[in-house]
N, C-alpha and C. Protein backbone atom coordinates (compact mmCIF):
# COMPACT_ATOMS: atom_id res chain seq x y z
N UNK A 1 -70.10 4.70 -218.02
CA UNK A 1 -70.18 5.32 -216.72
C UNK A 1 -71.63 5.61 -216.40
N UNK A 2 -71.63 5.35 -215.19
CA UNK A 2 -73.38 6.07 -214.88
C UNK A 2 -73.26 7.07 -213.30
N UNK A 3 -74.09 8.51 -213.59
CA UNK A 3 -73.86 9.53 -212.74
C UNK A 3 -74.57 8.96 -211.99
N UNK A 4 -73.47 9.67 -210.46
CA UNK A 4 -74.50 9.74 -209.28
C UNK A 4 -76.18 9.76 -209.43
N UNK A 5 -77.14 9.00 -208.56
CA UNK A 5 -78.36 9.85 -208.19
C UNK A 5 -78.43 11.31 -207.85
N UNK A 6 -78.77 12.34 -208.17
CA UNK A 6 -79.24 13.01 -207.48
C UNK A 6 -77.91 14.23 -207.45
N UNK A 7 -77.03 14.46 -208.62
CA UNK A 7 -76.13 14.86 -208.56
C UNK A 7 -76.26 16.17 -209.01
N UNK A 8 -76.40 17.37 -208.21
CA UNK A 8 -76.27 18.42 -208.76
C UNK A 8 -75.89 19.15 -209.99
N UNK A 9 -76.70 20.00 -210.53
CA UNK A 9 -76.43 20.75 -211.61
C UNK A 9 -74.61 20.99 -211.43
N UNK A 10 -74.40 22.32 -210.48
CA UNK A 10 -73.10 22.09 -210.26
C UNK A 10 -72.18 21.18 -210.24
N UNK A 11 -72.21 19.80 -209.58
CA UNK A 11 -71.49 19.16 -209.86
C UNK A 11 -71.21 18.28 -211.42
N UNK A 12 -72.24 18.22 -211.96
CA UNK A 12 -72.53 18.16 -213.14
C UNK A 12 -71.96 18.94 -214.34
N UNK A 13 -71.49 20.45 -213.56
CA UNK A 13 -71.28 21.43 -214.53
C UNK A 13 -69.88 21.57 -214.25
N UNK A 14 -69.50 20.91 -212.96
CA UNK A 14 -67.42 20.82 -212.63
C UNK A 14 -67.16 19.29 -213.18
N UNK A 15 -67.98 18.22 -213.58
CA UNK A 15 -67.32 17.32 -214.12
C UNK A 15 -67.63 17.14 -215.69
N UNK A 16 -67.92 18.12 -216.17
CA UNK A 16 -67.92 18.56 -217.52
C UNK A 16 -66.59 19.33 -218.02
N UNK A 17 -66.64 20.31 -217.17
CA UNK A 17 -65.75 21.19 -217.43
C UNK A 17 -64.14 20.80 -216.91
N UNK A 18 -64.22 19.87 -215.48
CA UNK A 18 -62.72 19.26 -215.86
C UNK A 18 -62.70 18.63 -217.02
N UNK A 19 -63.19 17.85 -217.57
CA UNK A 19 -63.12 16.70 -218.59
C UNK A 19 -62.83 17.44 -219.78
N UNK A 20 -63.38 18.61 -220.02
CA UNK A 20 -63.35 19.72 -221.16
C UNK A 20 -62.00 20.25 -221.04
N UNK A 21 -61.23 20.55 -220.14
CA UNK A 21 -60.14 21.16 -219.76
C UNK A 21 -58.80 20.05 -220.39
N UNK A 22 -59.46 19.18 -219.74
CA UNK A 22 -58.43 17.99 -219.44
C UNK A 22 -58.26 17.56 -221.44
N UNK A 23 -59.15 17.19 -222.03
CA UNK A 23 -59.07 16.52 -223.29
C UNK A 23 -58.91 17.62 -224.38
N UNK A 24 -59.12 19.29 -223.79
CA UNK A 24 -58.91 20.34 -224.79
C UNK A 24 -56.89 20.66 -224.52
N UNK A 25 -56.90 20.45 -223.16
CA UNK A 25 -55.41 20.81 -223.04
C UNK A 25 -54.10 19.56 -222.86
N UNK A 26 -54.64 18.75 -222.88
CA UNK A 26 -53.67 17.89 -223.78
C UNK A 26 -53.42 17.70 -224.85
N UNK A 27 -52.62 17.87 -225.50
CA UNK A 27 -52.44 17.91 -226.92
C UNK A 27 -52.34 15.85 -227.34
N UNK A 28 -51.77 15.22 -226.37
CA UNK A 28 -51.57 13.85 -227.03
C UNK A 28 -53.44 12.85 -226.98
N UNK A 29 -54.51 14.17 -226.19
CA UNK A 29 -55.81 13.19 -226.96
C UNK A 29 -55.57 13.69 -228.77
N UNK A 30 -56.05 12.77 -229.32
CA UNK A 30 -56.58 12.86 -230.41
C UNK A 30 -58.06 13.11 -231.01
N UNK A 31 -58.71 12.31 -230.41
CA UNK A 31 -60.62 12.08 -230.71
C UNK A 31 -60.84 11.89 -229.12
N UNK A 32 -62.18 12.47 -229.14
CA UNK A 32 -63.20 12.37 -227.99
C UNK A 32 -64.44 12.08 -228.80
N UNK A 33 -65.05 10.86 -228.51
CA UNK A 33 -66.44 10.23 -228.53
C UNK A 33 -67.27 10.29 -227.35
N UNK A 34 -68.30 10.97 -227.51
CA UNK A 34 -69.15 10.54 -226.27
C UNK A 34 -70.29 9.95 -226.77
N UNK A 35 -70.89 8.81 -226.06
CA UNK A 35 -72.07 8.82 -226.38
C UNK A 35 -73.31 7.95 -225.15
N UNK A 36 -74.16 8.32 -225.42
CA UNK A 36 -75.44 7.97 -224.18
C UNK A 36 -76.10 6.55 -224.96
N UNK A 37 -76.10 5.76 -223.89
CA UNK A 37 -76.90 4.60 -223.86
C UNK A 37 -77.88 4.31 -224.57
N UNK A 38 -78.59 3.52 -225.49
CA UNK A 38 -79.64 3.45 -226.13
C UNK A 38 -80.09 2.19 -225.86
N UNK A 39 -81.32 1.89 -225.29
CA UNK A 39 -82.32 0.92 -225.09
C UNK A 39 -83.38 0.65 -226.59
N UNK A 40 -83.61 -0.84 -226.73
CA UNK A 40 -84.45 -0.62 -227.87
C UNK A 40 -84.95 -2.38 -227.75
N UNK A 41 -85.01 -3.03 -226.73
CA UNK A 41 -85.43 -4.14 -226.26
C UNK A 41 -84.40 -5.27 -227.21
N UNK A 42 -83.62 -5.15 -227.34
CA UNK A 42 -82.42 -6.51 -228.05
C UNK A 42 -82.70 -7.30 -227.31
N UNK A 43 -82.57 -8.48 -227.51
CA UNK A 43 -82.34 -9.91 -226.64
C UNK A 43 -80.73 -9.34 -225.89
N UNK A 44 -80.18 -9.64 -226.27
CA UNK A 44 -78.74 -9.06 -225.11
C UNK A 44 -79.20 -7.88 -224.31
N UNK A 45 -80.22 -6.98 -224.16
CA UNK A 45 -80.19 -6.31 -222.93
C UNK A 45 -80.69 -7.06 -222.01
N UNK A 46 -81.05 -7.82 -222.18
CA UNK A 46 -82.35 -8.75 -220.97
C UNK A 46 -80.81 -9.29 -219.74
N UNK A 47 -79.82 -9.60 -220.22
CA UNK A 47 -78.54 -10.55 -219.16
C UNK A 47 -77.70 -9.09 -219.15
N UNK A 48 -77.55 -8.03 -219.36
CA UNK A 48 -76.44 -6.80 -219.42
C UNK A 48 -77.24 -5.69 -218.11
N UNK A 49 -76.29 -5.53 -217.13
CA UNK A 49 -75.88 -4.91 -216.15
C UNK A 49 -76.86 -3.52 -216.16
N UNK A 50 -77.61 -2.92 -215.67
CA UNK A 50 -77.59 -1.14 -215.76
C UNK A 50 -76.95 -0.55 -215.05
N UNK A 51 -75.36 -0.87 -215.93
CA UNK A 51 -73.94 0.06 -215.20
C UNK A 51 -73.78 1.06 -215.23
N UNK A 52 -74.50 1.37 -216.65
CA UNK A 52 -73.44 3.01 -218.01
C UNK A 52 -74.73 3.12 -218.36
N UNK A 53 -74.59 4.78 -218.31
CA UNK A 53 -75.68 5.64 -218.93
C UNK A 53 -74.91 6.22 -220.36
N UNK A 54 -73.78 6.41 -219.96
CA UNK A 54 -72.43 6.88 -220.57
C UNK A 54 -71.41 6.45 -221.52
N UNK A 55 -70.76 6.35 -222.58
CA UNK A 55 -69.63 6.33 -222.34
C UNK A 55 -68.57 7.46 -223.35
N UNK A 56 -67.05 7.40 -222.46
CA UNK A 56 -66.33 8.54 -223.30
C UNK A 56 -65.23 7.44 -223.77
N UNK A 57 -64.94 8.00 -224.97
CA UNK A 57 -63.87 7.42 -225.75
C UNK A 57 -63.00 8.24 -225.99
N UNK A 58 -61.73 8.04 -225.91
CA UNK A 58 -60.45 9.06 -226.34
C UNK A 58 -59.56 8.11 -226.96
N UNK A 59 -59.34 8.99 -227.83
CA UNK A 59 -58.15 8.33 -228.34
C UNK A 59 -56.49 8.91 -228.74
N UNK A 60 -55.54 8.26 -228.64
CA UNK A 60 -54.19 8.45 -228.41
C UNK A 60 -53.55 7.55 -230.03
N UNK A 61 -52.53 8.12 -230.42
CA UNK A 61 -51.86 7.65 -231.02
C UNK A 61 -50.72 6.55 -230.98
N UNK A 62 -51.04 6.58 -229.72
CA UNK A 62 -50.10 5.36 -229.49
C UNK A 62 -49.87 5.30 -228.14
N UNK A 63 -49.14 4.25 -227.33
CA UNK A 63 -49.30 3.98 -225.47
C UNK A 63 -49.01 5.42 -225.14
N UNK A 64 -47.39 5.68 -225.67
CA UNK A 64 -46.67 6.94 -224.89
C UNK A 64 -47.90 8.34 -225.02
N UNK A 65 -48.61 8.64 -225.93
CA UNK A 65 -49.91 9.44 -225.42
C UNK A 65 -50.93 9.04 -224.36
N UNK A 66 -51.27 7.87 -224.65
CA UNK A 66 -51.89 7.71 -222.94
C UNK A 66 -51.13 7.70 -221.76
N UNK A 67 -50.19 7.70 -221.86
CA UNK A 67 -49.29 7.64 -220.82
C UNK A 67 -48.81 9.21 -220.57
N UNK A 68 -48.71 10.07 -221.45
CA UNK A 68 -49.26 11.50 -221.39
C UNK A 68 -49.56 11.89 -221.06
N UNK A 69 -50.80 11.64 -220.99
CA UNK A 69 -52.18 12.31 -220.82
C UNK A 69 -52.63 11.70 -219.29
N UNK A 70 -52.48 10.77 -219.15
CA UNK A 70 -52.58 10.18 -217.81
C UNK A 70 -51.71 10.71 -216.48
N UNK A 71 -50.62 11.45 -217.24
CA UNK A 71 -49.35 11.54 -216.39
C UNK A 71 -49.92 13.76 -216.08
N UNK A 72 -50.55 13.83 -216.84
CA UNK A 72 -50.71 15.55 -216.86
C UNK A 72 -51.64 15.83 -215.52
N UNK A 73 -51.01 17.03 -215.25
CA UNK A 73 -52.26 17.66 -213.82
C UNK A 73 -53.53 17.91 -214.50
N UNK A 74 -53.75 18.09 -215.43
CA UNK A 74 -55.22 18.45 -216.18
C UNK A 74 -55.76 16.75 -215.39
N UNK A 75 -55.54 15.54 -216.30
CA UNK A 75 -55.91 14.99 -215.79
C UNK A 75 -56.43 14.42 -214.32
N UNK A 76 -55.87 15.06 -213.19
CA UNK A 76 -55.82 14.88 -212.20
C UNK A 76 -57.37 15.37 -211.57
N UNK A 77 -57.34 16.73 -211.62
CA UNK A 77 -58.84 17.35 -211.72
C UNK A 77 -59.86 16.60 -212.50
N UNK A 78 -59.80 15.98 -213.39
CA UNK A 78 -61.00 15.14 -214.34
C UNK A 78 -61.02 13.71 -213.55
N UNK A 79 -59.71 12.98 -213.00
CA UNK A 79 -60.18 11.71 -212.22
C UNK A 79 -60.68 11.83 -211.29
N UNK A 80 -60.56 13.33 -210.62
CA UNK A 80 -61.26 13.24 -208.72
C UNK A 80 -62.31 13.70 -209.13
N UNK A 81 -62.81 14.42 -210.87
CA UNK A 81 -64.16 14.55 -210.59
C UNK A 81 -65.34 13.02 -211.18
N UNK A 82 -64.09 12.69 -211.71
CA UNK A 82 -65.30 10.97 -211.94
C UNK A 82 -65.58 10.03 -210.74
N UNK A 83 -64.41 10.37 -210.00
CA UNK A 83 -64.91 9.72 -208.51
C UNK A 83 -66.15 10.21 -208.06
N UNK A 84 -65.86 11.85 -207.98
CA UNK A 84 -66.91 12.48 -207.22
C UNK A 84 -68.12 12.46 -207.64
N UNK A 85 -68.27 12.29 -208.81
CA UNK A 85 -69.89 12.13 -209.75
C UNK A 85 -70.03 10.79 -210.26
N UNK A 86 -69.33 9.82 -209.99
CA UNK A 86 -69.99 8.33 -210.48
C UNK A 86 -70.69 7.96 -209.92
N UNK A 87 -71.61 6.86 -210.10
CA UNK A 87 -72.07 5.54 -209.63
C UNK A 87 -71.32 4.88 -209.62
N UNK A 88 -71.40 4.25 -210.99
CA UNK A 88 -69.87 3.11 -211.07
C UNK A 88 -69.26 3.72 -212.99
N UNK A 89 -68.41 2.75 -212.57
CA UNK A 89 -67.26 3.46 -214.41
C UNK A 89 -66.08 2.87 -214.18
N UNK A 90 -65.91 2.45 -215.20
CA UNK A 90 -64.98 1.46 -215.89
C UNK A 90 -64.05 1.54 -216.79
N UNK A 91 -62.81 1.50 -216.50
CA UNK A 91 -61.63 2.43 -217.33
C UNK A 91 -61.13 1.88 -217.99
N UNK A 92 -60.80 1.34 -219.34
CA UNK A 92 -59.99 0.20 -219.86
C UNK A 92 -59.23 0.80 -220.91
N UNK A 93 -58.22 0.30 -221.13
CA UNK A 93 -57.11 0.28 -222.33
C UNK A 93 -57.01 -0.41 -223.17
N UNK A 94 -57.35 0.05 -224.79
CA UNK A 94 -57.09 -0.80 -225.55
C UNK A 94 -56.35 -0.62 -226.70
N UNK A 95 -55.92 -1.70 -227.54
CA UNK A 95 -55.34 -0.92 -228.57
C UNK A 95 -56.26 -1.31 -229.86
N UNK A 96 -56.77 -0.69 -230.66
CA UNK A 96 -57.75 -0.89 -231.63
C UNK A 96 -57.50 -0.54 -232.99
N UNK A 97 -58.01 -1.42 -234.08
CA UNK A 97 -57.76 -1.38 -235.15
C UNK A 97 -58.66 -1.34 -236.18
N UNK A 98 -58.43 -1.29 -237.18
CA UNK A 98 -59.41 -1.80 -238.26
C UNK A 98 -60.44 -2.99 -238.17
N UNK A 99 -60.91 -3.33 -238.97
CA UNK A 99 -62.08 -5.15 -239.21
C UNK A 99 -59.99 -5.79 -239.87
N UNK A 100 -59.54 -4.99 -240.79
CA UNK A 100 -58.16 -5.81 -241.01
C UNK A 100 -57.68 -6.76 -239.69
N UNK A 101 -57.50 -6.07 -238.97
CA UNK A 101 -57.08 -6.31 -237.50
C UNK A 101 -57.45 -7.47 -237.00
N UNK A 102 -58.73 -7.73 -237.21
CA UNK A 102 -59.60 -8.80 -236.66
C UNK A 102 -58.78 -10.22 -236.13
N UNK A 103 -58.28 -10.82 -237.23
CA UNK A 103 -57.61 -11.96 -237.53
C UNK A 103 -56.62 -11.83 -236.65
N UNK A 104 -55.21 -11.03 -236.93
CA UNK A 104 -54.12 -10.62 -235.47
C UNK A 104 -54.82 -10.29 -234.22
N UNK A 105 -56.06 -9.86 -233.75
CA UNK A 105 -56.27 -9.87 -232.48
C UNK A 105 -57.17 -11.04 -231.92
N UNK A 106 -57.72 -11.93 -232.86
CA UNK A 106 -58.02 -13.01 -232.61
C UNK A 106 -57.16 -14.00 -232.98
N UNK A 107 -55.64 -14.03 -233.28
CA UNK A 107 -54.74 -15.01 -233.29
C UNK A 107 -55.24 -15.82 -234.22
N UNK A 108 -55.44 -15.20 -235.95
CA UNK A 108 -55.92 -16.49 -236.80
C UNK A 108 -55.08 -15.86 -237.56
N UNK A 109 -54.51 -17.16 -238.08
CA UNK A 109 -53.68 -17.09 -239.16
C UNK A 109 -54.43 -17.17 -240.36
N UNK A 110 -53.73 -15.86 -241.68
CA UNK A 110 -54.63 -16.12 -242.82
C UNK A 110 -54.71 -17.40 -243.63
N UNK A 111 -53.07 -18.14 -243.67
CA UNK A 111 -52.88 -19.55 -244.15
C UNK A 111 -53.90 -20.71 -243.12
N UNK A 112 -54.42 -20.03 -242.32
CA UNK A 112 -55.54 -21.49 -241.83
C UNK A 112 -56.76 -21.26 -242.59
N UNK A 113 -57.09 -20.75 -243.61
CA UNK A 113 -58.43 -20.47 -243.91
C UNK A 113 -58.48 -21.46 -244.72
């Protein structure tokens, strides 16, 4: 995610605090990751977007918790405040695993090795 230009302390300090509300009073988050952007001249930043200053990670134990948590009024207050303080931000669902994993989410069978 990357904040508004020019976005007030206050507003800054209501889209903290929904988000705080929202991921402290649902019980079906599990983990909250946040973390800020790091530049350090890679060859892959040179073709990558300056979309996200941001990003938050949550995690659920399974769909029916995101579906939870998505479905709660807490949440409701935390999506109108990412509207209200974005630039742009990007919401995706995934389901994630181990390096085990690798092989089933890239569709390789271990008998092809």
């Amino acid at each position: 995610m990357k904040p508004r230009a020019g976005l007030s302390a206050r507003d800054r300090e209501a889209f903290v605090d929904a988000f705080e509300q929202a991921v402290g009073g649902i019980p079906a988050v599990r983990a909250v990751r946040i973390g800020r952007r790091v530049t350090h001249r890679a060859q892959y930043e040179q073709g990558s977007p300056d979309a996200a200053d941001f990003l938050i990670q949550l995690d659920f134990d399974d769909l029916a918790g995101l579906q939870t948590y998505l479905q709660h009024p807490a949440h409701e207050a935390v999506s109108a405040q990412f509207r209200r303080s974005l630039e742009s931000g990007w919401v995706y669902d995934f389901e994630a695993g181990d390096l085990a994993r690798l092989r089933e989410f890239a569709g390789v069978d271990d008998e092809q090795r």
